[in-house]
N, C-alpha and C. Protein backbone atom coordinates (compact mmCIF):
# COMPACT_ATOMS: atom_id res chain seq x y z
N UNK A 1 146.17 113.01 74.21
CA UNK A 1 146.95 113.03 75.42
C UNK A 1 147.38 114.44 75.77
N UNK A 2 147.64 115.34 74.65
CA UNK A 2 148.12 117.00 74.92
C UNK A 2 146.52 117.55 75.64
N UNK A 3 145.67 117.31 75.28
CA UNK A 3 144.51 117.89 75.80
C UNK A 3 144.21 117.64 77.24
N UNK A 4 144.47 116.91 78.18
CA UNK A 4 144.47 116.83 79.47
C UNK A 4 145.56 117.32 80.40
N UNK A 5 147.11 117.41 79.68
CA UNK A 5 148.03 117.97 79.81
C UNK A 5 147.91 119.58 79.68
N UNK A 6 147.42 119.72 78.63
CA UNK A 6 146.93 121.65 78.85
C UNK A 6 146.09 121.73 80.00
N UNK A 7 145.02 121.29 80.27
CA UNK A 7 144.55 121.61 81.03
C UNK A 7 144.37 121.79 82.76
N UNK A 8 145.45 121.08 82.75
CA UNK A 8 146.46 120.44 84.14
C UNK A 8 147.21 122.07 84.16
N UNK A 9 148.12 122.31 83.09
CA UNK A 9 149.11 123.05 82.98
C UNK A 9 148.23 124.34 83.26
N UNK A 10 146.86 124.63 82.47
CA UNK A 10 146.16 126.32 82.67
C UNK A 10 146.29 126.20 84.27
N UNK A 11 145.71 125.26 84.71
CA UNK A 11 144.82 125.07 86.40
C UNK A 11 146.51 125.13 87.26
N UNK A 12 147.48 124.78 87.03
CA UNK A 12 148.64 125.01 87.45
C UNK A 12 148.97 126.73 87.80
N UNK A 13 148.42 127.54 86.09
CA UNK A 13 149.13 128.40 86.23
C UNK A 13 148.01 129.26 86.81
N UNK A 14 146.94 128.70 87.01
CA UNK A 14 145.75 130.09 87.33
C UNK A 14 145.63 129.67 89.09
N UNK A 15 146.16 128.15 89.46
CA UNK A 15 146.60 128.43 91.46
C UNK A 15 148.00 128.84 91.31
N UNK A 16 148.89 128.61 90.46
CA UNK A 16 150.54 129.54 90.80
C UNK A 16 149.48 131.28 90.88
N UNK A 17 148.79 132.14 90.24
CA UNK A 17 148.95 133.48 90.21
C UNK A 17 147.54 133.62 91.32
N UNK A 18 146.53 132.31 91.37
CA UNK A 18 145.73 132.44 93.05
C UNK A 18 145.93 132.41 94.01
N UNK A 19 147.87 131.88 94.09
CA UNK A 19 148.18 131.71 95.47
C UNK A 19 149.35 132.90 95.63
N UNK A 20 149.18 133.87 94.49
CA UNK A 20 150.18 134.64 94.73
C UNK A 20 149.12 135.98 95.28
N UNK A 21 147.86 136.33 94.51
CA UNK A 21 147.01 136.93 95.32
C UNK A 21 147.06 136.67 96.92
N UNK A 22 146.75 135.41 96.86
CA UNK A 22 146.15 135.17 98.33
C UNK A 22 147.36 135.38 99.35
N UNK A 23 149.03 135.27 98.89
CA UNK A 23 150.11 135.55 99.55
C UNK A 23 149.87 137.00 99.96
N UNK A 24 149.64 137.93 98.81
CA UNK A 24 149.60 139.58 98.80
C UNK A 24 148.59 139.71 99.94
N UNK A 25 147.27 139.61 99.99
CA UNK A 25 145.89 139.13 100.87
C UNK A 25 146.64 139.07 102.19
N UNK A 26 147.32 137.98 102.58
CA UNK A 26 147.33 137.30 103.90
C UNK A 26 148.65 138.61 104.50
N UNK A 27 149.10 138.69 103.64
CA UNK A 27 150.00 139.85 104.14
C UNK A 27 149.71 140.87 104.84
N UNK A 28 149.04 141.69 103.74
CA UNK A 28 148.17 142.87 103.63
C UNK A 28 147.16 143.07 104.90
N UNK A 29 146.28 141.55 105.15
CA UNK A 29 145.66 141.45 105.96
C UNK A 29 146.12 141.15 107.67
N UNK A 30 147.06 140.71 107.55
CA UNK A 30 148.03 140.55 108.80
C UNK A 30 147.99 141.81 109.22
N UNK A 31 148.95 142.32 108.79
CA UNK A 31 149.21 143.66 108.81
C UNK A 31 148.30 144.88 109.28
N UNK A 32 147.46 144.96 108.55
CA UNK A 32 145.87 145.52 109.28
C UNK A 32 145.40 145.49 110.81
N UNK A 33 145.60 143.99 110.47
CA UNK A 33 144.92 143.12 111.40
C UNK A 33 145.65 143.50 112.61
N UNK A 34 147.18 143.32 112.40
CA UNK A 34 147.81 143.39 113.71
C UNK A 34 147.88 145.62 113.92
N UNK A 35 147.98 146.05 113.02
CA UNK A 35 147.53 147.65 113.68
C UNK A 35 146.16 147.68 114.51
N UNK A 36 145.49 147.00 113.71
CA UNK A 36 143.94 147.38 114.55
C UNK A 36 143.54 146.79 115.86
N UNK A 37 144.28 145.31 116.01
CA UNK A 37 144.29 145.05 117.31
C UNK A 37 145.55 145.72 118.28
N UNK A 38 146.50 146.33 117.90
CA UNK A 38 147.93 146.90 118.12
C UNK A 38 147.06 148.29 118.97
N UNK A 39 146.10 149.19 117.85
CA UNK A 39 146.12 150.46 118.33
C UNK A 39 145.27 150.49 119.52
N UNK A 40 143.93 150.16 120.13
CA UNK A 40 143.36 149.76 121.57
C UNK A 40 144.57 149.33 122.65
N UNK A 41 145.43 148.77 122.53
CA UNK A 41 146.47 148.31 123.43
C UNK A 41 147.13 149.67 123.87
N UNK A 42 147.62 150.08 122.76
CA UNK A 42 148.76 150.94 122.93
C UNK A 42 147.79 152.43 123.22
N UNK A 43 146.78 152.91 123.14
CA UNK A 43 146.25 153.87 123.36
C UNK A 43 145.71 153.40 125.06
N UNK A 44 145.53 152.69 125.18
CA UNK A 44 145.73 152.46 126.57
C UNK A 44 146.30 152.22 127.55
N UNK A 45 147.16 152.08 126.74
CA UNK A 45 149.12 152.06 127.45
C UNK A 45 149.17 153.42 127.59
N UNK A 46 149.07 153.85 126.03
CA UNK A 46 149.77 155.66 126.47
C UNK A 46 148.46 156.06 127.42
N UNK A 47 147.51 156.19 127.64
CA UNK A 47 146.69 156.55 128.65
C UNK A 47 147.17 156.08 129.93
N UNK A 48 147.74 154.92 130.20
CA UNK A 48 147.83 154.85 131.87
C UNK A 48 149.26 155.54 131.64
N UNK A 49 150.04 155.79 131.15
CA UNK A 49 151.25 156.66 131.23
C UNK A 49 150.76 157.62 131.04
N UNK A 50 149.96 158.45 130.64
CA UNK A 50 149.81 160.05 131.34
C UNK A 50 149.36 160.30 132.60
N UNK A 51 148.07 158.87 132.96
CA UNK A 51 147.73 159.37 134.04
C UNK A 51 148.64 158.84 135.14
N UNK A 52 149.66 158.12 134.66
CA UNK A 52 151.01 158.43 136.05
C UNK A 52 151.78 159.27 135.87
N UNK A 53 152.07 160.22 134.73
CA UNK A 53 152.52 160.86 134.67
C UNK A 53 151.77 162.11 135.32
N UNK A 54 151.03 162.24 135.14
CA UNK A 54 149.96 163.78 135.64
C UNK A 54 149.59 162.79 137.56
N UNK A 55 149.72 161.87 137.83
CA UNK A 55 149.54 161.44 139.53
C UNK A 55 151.29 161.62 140.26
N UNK A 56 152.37 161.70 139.27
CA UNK A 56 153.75 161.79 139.51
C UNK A 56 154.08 163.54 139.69
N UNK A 57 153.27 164.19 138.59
CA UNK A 57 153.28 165.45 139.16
C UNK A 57 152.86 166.20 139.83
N UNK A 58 151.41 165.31 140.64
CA UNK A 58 150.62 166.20 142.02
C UNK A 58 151.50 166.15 142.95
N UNK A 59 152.21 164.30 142.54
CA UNK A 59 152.75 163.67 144.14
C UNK A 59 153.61 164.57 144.37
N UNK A 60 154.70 165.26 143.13
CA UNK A 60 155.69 166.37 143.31
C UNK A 60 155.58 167.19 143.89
N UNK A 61 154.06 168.19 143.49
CA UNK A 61 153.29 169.30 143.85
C UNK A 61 153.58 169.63 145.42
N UNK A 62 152.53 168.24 145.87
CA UNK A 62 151.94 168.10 147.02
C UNK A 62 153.88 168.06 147.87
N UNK A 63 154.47 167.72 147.57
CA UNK A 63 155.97 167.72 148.14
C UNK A 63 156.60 168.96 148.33
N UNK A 64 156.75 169.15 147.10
CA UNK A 64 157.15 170.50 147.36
C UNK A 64 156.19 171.68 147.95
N UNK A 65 155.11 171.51 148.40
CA UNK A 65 154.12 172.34 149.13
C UNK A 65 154.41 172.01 150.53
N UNK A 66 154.74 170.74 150.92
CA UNK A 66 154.78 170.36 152.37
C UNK A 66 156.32 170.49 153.01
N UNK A 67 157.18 170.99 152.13
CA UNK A 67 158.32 170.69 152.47
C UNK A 67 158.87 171.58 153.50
N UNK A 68 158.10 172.77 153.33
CA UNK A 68 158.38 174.23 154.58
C UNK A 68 158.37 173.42 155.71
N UNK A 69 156.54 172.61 155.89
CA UNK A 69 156.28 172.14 156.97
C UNK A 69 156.96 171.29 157.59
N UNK A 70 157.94 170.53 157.06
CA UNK A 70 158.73 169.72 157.54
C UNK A 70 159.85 170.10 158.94
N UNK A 71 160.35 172.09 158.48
CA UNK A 71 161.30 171.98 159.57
C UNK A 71 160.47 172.27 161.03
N UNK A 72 159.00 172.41 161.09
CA UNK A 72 158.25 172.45 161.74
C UNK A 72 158.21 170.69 163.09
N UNK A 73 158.45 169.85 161.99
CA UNK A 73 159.04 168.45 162.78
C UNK A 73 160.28 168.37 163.41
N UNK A 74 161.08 169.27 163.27
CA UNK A 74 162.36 170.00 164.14
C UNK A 74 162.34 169.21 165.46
N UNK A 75 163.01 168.65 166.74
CA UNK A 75 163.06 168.47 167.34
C UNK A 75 162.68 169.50 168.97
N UNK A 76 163.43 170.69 167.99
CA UNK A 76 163.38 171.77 168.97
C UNK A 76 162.13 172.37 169.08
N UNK A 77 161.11 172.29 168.09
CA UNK A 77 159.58 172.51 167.63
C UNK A 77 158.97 171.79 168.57
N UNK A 78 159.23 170.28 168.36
CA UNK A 78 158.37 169.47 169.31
C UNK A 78 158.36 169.50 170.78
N UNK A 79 160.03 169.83 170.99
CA UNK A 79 159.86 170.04 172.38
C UNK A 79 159.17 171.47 172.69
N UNK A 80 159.40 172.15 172.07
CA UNK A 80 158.64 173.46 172.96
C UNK A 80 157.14 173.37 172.64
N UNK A 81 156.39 172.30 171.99
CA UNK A 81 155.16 172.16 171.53
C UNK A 81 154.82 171.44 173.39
N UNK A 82 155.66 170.17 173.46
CA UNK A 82 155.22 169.75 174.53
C UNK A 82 155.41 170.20 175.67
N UNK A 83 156.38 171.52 175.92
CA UNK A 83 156.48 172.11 177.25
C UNK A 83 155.05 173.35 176.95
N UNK A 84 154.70 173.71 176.23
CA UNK A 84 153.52 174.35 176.07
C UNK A 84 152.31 173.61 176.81
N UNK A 85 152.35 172.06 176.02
CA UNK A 85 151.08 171.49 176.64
C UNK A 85 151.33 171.14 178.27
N UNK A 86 152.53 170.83 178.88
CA UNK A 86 152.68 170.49 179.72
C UNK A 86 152.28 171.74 181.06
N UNK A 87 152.49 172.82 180.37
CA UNK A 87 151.81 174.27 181.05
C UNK A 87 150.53 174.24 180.80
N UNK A 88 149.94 174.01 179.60
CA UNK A 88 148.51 173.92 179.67
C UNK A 88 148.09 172.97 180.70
N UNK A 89 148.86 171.70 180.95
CA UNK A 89 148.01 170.53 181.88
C UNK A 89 147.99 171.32 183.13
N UNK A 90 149.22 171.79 183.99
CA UNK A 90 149.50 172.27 184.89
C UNK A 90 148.37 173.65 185.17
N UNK A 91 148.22 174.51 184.56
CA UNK A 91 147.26 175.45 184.58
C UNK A 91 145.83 174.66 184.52
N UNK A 92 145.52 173.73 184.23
CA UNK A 92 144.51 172.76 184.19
C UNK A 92 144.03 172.42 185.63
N UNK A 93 145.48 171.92 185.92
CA UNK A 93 145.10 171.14 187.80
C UNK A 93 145.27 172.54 188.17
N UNK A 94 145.47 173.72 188.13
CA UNK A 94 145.59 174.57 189.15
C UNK A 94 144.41 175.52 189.30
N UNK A 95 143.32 175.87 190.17
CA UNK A 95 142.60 176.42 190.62
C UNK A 95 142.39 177.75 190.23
N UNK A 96 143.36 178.37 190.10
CA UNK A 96 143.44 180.05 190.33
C UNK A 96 143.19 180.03 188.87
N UNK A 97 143.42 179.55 187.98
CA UNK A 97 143.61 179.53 186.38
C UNK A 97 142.83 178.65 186.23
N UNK A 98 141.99 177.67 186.27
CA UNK A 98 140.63 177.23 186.27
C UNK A 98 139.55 178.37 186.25
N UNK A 99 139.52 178.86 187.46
CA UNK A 99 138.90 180.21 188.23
C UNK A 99 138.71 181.36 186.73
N UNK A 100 140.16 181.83 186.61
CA UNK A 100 140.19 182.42 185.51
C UNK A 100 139.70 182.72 184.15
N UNK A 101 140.40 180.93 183.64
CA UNK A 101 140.43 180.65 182.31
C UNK A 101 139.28 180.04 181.89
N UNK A 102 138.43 179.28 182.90
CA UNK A 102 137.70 178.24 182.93
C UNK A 102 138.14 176.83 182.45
N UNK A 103 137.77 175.77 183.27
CA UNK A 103 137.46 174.91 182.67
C UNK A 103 137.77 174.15 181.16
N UNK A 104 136.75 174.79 181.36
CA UNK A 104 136.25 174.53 179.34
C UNK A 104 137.71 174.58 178.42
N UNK A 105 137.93 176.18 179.19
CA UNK A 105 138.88 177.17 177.91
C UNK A 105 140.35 176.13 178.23
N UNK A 106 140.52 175.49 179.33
CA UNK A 106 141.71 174.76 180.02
C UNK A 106 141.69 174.03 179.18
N UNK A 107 140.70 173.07 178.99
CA UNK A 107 140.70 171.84 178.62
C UNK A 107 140.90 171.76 176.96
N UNK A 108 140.75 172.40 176.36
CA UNK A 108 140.61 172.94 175.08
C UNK A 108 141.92 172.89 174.22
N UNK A 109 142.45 174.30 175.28
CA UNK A 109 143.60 174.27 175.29
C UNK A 109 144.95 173.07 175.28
N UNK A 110 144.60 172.26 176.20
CA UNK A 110 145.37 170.97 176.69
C UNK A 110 144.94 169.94 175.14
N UNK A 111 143.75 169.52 174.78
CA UNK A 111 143.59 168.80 173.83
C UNK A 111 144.23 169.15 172.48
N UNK A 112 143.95 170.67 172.45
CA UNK A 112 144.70 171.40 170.98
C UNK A 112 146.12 170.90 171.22
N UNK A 113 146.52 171.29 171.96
CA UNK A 113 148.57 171.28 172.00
C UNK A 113 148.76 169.91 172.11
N UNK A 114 148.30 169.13 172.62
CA UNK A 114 148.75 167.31 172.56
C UNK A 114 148.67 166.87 171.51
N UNK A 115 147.53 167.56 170.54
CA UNK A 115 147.14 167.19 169.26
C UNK A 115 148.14 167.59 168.19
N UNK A 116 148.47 168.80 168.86
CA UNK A 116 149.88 169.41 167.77
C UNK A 116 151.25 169.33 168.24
N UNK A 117 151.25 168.46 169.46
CA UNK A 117 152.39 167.98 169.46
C UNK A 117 152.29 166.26 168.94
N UNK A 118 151.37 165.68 168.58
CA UNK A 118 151.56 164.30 167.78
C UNK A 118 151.61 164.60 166.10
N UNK A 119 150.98 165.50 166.11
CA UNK A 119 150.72 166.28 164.34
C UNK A 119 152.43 166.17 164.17
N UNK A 120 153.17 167.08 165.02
CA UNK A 120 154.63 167.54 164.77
C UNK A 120 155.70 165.94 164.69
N UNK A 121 154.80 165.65 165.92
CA UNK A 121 156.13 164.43 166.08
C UNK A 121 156.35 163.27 164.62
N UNK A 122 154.72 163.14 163.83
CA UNK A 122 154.50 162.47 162.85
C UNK A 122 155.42 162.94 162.04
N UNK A 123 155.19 164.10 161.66
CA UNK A 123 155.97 164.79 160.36
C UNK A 123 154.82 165.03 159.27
N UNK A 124 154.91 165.94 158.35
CA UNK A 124 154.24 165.99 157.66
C UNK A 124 154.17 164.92 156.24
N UNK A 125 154.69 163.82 156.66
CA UNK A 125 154.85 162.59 156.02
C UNK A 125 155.15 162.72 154.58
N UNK A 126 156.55 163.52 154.35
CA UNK A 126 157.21 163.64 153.12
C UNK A 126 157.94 162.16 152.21
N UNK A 127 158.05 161.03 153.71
CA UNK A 127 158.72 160.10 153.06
C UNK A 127 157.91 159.21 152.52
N UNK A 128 156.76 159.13 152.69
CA UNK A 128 156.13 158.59 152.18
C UNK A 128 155.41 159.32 150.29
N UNK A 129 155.42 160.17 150.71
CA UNK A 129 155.25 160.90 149.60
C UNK A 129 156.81 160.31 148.27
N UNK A 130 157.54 160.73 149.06
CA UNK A 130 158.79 160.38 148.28
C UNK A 130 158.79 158.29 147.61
N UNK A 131 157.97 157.73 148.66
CA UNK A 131 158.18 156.42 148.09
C UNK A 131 157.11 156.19 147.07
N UNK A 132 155.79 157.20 147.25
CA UNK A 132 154.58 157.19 146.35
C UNK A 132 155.38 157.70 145.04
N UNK A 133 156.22 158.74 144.69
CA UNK A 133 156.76 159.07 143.71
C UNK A 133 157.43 157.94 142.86
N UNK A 134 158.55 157.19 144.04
CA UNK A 134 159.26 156.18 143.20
C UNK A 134 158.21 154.94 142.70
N UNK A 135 157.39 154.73 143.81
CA UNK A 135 156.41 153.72 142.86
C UNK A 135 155.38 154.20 141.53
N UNK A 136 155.29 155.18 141.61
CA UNK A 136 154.77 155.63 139.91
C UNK A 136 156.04 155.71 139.30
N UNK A 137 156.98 156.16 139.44
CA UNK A 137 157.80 155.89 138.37
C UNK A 137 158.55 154.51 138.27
N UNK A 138 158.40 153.34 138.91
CA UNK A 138 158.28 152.14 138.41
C UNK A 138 157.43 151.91 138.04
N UNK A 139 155.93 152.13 138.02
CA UNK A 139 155.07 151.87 137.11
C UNK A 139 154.89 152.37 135.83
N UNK A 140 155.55 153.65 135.56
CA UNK A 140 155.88 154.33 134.36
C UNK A 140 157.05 153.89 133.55
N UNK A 141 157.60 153.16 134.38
CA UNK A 141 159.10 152.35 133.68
C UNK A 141 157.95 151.47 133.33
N UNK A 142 157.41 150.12 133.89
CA UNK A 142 156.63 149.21 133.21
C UNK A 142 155.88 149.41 132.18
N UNK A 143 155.39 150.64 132.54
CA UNK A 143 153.83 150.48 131.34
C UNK A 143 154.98 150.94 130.21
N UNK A 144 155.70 151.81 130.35
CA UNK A 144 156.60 151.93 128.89
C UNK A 144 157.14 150.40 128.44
N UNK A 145 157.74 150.09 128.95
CA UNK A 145 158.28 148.23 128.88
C UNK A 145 157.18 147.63 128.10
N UNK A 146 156.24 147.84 129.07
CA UNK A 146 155.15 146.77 128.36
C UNK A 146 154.54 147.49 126.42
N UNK A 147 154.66 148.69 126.72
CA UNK A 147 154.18 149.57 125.42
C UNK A 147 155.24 148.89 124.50
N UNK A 148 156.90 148.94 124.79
CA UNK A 148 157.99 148.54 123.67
C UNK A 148 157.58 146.88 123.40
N UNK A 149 157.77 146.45 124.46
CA UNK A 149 157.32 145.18 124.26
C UNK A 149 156.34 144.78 123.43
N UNK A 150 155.11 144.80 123.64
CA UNK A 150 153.99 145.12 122.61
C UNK A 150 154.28 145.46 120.97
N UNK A 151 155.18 146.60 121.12
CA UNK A 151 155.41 146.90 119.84
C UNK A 151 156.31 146.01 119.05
N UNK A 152 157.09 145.60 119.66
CA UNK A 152 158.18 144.96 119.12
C UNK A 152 157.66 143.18 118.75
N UNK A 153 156.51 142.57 119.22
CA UNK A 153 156.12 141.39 119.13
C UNK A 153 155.34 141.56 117.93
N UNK A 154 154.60 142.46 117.80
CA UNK A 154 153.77 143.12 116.53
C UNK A 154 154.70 142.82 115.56
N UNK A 155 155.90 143.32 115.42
CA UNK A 155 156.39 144.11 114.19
C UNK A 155 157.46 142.52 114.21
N UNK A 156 157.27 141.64 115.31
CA UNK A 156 158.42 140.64 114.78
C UNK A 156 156.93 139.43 113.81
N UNK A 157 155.87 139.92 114.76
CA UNK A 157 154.63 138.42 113.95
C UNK A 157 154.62 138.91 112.50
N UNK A 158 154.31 140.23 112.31
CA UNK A 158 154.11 140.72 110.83
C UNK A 158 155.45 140.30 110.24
N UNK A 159 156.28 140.85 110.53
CA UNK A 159 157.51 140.04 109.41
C UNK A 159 157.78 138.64 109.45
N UNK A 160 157.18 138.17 110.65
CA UNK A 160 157.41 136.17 110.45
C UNK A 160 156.52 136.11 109.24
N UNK A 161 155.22 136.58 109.47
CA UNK A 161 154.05 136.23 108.51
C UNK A 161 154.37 136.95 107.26
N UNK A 162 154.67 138.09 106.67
CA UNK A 162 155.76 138.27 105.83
C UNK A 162 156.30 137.28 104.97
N UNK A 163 157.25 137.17 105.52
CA UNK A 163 158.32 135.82 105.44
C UNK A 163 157.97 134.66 104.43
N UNK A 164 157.08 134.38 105.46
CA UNK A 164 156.06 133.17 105.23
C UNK A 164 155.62 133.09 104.12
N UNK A 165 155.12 134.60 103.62
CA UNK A 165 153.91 134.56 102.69
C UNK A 165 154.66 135.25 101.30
N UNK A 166 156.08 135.42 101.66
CA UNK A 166 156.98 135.93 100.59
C UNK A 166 157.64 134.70 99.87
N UNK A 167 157.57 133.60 101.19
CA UNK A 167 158.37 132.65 100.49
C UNK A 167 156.75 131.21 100.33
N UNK A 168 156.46 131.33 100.30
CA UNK A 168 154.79 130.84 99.81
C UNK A 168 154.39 131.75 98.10
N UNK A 169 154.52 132.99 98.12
CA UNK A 169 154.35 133.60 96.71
C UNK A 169 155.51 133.35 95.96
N UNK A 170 156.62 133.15 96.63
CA UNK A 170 158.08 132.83 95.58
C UNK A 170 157.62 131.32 94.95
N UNK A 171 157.31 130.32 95.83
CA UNK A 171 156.73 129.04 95.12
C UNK A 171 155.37 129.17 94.20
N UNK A 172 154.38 130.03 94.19
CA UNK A 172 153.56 129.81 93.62
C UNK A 172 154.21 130.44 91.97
N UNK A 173 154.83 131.40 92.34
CA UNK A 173 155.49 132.53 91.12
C UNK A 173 156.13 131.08 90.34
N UNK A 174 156.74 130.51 91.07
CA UNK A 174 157.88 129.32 89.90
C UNK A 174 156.67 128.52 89.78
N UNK A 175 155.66 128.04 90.07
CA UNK A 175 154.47 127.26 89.38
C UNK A 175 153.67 127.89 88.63
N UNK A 176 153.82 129.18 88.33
CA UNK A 176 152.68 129.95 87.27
C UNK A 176 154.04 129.61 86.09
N UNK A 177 155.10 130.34 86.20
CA UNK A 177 156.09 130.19 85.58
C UNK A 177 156.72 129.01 84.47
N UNK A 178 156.48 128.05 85.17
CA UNK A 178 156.88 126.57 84.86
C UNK A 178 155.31 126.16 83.79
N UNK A 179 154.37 126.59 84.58
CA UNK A 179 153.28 126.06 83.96
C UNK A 179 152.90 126.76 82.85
N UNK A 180 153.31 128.07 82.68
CA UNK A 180 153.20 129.11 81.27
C UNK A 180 154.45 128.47 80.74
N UNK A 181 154.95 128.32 80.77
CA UNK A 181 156.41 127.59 79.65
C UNK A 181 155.96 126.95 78.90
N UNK A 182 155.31 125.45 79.93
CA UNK A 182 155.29 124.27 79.06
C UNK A 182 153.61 124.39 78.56
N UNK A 183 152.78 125.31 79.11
CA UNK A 183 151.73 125.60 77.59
C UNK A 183 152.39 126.66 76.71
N UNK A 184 153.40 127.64 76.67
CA UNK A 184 154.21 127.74 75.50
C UNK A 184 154.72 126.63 74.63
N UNK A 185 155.05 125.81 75.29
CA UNK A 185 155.55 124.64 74.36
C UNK A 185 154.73 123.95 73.94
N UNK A 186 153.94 123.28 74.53
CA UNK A 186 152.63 122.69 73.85
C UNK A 186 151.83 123.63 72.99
N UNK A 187 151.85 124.45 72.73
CA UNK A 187 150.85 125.15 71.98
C UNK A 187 151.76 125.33 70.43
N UNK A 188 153.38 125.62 70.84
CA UNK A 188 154.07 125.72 69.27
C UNK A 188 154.24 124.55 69.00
């Protein structure tokens, strides 16, 4: 009857110290597992955050380059843009300055200044520039969000699985344990 009882008891103690491997294993391998699928994510996270970061600093660039042009949208700009063209039209209908200027050179004239008095009246469209700024940097708030986020789901699965596999090797440890005892005892 001791002879089937030992042998119960070895096979006890050799899955108590196979399931303490395989605890170490599943750990170990988690762990891996979740860096290697972790690092493609996050290297492409930090990639779209530079390249809003480096599209946040043209949008700056390009702002602060246009910003002279702005007092050019002046009110007092536009009007003397359109009393300009309004002399160009007038020298247009008038004969003696047709005669002169020609034609051609009239008409030219008249199309240029209408053109740069709608150029002026637009503005050199800083506010929009300014809302292109704030929307990359809500997208640079997100993609960071999403980067912490990411990180932080990683590092909570690995320690669930952890956990798991700490308190899975704590049971196998008291069955190698228990089962080396009582073939200590059976054997004296």
């Amino acid at each position: 009857m001791k002879r089937p009882r030992a042998t119960g008891l070895r096979l006890a103690r050799t899955l108590g110290i196979t399931g303490l491997g395989l605890s170490v294993t599943v750990t170990v391998a988690t762990w891996l597992g979740l860096l290697m699928t972790l690092a493609p994510a996050q290297k492409s996270l930090d990639l779209a955050l530079a390249q809003l970061e480096r599209l946040e600093s043209q949008l700056a660039t390009v702002q602060r380059t246009l910003a002279p042009l702005e007092q050019l949208g002046r009110p007092q700009t536009v009007a003397a843009v359109r009393t300009l063209a309004d002399l160009t039209q007038t020298a247009q209908r008038t004969p003696l300055a047709g005669a002169l200027l020609g034609q051609e050179m009239l008409g030219n004239a008249v199309a240029l200044t209408r053109a740069w008095e709608e150029a002026l009246s637009q503005g050199p469209g800083l506010t929009g520039l300014t809302e292109a700024r704030q929307t990359v940097r809500h997208w640079q708030e997100q993609v960071r969000s999403a980067r912490r986020t990411l990180d932080w789901m990683a590092v909570a699965l690995g320690l669930l699985v952890t956990l798991l596999c700490a308190w899975f090797a704590a049971g196998q440890w008291m069955l190698y344990r228990h089962a080396r005892e009582q073939l200590g005892r059976t054997k004296g």
